[in-house]
Protein backbone atom coordinates (compact mmCIF):
# COMPACT_ATOMS: atom_id res chain seq x y z
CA UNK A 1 -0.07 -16.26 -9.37
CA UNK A 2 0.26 -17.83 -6.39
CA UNK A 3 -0.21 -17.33 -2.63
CA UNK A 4 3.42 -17.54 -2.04
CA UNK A 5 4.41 -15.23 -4.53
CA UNK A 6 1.98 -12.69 -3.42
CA UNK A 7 2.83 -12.93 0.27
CA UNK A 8 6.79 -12.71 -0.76
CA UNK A 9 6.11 -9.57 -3.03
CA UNK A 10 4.64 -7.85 -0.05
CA UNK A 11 7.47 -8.69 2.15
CA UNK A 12 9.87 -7.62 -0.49
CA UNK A 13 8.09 -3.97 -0.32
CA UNK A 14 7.67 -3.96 2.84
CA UNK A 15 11.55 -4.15 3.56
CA UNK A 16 11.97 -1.42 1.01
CA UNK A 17 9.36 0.71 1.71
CA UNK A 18 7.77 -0.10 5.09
CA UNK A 19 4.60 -1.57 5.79
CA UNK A 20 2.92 1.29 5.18
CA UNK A 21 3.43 0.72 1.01
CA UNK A 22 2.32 -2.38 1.12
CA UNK A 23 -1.06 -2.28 -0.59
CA UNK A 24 -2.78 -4.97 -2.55
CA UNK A 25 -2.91 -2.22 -5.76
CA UNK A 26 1.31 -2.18 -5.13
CA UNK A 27 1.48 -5.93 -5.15
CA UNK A 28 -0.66 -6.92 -7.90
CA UNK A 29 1.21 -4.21 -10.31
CA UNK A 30 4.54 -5.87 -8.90
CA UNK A 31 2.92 -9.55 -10.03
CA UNK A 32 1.89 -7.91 -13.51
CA UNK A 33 -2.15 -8.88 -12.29
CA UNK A 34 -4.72 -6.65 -11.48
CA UNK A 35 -6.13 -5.87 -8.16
CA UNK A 36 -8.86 -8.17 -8.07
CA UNK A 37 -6.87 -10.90 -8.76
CA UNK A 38 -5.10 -10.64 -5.46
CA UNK A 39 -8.20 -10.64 -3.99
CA UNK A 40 -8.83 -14.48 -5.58
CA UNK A 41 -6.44 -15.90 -3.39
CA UNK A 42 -6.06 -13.31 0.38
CA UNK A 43 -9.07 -11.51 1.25
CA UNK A 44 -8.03 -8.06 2.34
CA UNK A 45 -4.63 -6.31 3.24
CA UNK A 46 -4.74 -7.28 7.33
CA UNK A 47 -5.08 -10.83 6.19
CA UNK A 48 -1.77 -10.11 3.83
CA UNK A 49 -0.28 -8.55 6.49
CA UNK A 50 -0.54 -11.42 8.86
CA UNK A 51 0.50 -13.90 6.26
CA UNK A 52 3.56 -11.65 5.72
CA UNK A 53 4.33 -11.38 9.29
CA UNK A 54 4.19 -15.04 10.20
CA UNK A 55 6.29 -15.91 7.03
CA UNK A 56 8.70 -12.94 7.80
CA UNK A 57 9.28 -13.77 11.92
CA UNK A 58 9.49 -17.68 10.43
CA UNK A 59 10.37 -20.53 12.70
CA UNK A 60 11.38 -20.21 16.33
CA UNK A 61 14.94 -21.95 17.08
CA UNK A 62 15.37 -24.91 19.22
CA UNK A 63 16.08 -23.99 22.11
CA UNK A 64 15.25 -27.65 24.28
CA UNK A 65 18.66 -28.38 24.99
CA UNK A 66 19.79 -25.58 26.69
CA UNK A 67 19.16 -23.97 30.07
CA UNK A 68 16.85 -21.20 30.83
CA UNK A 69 19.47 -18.06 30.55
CA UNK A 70 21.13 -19.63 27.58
CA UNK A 71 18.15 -20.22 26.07
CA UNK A 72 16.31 -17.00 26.62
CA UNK A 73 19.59 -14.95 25.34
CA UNK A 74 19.28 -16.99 22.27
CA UNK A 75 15.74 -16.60 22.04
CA UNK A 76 16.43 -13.16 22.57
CA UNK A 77 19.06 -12.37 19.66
CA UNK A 78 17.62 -14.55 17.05
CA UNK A 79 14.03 -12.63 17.09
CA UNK A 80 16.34 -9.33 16.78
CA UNK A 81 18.20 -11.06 13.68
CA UNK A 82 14.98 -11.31 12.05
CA UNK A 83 13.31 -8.19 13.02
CA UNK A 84 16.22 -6.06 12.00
CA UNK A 85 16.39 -8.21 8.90
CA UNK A 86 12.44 -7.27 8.57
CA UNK A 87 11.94 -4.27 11.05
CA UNK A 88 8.50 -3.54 9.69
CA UNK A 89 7.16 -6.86 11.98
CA UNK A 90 6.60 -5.26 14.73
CA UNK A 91 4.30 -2.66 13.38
CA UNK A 92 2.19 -5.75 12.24
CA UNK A 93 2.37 -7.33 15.43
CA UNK A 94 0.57 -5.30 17.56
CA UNK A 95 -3.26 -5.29 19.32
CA UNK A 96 -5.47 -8.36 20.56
CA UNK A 97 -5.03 -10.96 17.46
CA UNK A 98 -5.01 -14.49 16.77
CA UNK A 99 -1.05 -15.48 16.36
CA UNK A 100 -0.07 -17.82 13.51
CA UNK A 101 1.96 -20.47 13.66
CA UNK A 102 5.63 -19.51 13.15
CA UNK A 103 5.18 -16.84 15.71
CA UNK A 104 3.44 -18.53 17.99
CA UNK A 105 6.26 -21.19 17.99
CA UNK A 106 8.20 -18.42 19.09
CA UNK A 107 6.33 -18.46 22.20
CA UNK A 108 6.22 -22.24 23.10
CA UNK A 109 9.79 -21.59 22.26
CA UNK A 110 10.27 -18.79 24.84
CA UNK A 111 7.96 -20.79 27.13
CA UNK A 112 9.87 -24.09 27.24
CA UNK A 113 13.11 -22.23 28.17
CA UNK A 114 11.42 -21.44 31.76
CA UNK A 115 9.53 -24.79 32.03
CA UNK A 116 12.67 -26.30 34.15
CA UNK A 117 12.23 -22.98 36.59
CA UNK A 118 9.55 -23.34 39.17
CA UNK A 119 8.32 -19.73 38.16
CA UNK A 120 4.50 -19.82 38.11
CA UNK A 121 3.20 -19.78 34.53
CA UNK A 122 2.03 -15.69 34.64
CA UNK A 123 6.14 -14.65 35.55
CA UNK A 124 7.24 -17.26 32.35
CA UNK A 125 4.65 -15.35 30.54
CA UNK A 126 5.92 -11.53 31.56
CA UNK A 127 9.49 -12.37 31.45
CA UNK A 128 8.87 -13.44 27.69
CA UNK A 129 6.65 -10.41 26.90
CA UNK A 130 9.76 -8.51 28.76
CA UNK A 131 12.34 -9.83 26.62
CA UNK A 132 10.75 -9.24 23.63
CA UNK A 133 9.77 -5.69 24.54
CA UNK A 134 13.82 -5.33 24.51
CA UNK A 135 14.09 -7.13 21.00
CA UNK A 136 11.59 -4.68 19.88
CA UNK A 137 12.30 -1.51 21.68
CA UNK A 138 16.20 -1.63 19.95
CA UNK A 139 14.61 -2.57 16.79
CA UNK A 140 12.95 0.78 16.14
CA UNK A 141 16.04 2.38 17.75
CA UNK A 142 17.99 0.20 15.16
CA UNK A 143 15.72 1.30 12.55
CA UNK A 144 15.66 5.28 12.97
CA UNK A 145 19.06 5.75 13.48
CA UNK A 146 21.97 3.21 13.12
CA UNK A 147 24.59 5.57 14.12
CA UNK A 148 26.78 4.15 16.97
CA UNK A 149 27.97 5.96 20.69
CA UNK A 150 30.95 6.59 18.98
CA UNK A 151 29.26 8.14 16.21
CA UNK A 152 27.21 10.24 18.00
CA UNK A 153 30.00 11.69 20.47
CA UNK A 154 31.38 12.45 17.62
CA UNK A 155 28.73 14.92 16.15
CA UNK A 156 28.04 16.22 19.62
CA UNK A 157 32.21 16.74 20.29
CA UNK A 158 31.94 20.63 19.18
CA UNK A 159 29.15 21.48 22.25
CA UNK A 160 30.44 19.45 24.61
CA UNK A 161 33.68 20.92 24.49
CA UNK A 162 31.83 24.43 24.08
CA UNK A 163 29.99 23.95 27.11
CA UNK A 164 31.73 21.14 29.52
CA UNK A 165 30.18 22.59 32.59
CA UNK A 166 26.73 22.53 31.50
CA UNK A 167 26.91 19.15 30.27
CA UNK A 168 29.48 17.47 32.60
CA UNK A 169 27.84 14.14 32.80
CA UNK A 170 27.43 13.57 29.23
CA UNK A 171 30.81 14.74 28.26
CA UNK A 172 32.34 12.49 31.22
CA UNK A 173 30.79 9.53 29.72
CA UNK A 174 31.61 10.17 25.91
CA UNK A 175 35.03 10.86 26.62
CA UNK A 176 35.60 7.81 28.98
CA UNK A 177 38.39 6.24 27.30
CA UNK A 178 37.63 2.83 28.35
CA UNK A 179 35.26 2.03 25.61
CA UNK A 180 34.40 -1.51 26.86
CA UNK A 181 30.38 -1.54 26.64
CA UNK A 182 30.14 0.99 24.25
CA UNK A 183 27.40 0.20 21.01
CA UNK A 184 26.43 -2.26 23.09
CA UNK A 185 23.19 -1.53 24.48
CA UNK A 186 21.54 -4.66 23.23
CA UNK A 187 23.16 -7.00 25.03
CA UNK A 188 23.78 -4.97 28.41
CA UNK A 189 20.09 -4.54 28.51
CA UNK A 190 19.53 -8.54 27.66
CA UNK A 191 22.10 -9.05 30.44
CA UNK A 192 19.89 -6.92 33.11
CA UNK A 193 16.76 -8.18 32.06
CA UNK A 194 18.14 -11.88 32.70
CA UNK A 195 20.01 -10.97 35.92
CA UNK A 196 16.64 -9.77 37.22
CA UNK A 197 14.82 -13.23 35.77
CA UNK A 198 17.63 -14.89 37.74
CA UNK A 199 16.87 -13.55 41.31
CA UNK A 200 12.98 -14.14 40.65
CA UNK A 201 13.96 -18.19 39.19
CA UNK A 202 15.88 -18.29 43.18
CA UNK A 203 13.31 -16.32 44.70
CA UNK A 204 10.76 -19.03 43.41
CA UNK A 205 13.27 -22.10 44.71
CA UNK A 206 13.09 -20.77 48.14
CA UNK A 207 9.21 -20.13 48.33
């Protein structure tokens, strides 16, 4: 029995099951211990949690070397490699709570990439908690339904030919036979989010 052990058991159910099954009863039986036993080396399941989280998210990538778009669309699709990898993190990581350290590497990470900008510190700060809104807002679309545009103008084919006039729009876009863009809302919203960043970085040049 170990720390490490216990804290990779949990994320092992977690992935399976959600966060929701993790419970310390779960993870001991999945050790072969008893409950208590747990209990000898985390002291409650928020505490597990966190431990889980920070070893889930693990270390942020290096992102020094590159400039502050590049960098921030890296940032950007590495967090959603591991939170679709682990999509239970963000359920973890929410509310007023101390960050540990892999995660909070994340956000020196995210940080640094705007540190060459002559944004003011509270815009480096919002464009980071932007850009991982995105990360996480596609995560939990990612996670409740993986089916692509294609996929789904498929299934809703039958009642937009049924009814074309009552749903012009939407049948005009699904059956747009240029499909460049499509399944790709992830990285058109990145794009938009960094075009935005981009006037503010000028705006802040010219102040």
């Amino acid at each position: 029995m170990t720390l490490d052990a216990i804290v990779e058991t949990g994320i092992d159910i977690a992935d399976r099951e959600g966060v929701a099954g993790v419970t310390m009863q779960k993870v001991a039986a999945a050790l072969g211990a008893t409950k208590m036993a747990i209990y000898r080396y985390v002291p409650g399941r928020d505490e597990l949690l966190a431990v889980m989280l920070d070893r889930a998210i693990g270390g942020a990538p290096d992102l020094s070397t590159i400039g502050w778009r590049d960098g921030l669309a890296d940032f950007a699709r590495k967090m959603y490699a591991r939170s679709a990898a682990h999509p239970w993190i963000f359920d973890v990581a929410n509310g007023v709570r101390v960050y540990g350290p892999n995660e909070l590497s994340w956000l020196e990470a995210g940080l640094g990439t705007l540190a060459t900008t002559t944004l003011p510190g509270p815009a480096r700060l919002d464009t980071i908690v932007l850009v991982t809104a995105h990360v996480r807002m596609l995560t939990a679309q990612h996670t409740q339904s993986q089916a692509t545009e294609t996929e789904i103008a498929a299934l809703m084919a039958k009642i937009l030919t049924q009814q074309p006039d009552s749903f012009r729009h939407v049948a005009s876009v699904f059956s747009d036979p240029d499909r460049a863009g499509r399944d790709n809302a992830f990285d058109f919203g990145l794009s938009r989010i960094l075009d935005g960043v981009a006037v503010l970085v000028e705006q802040s040049h010219e102040s």
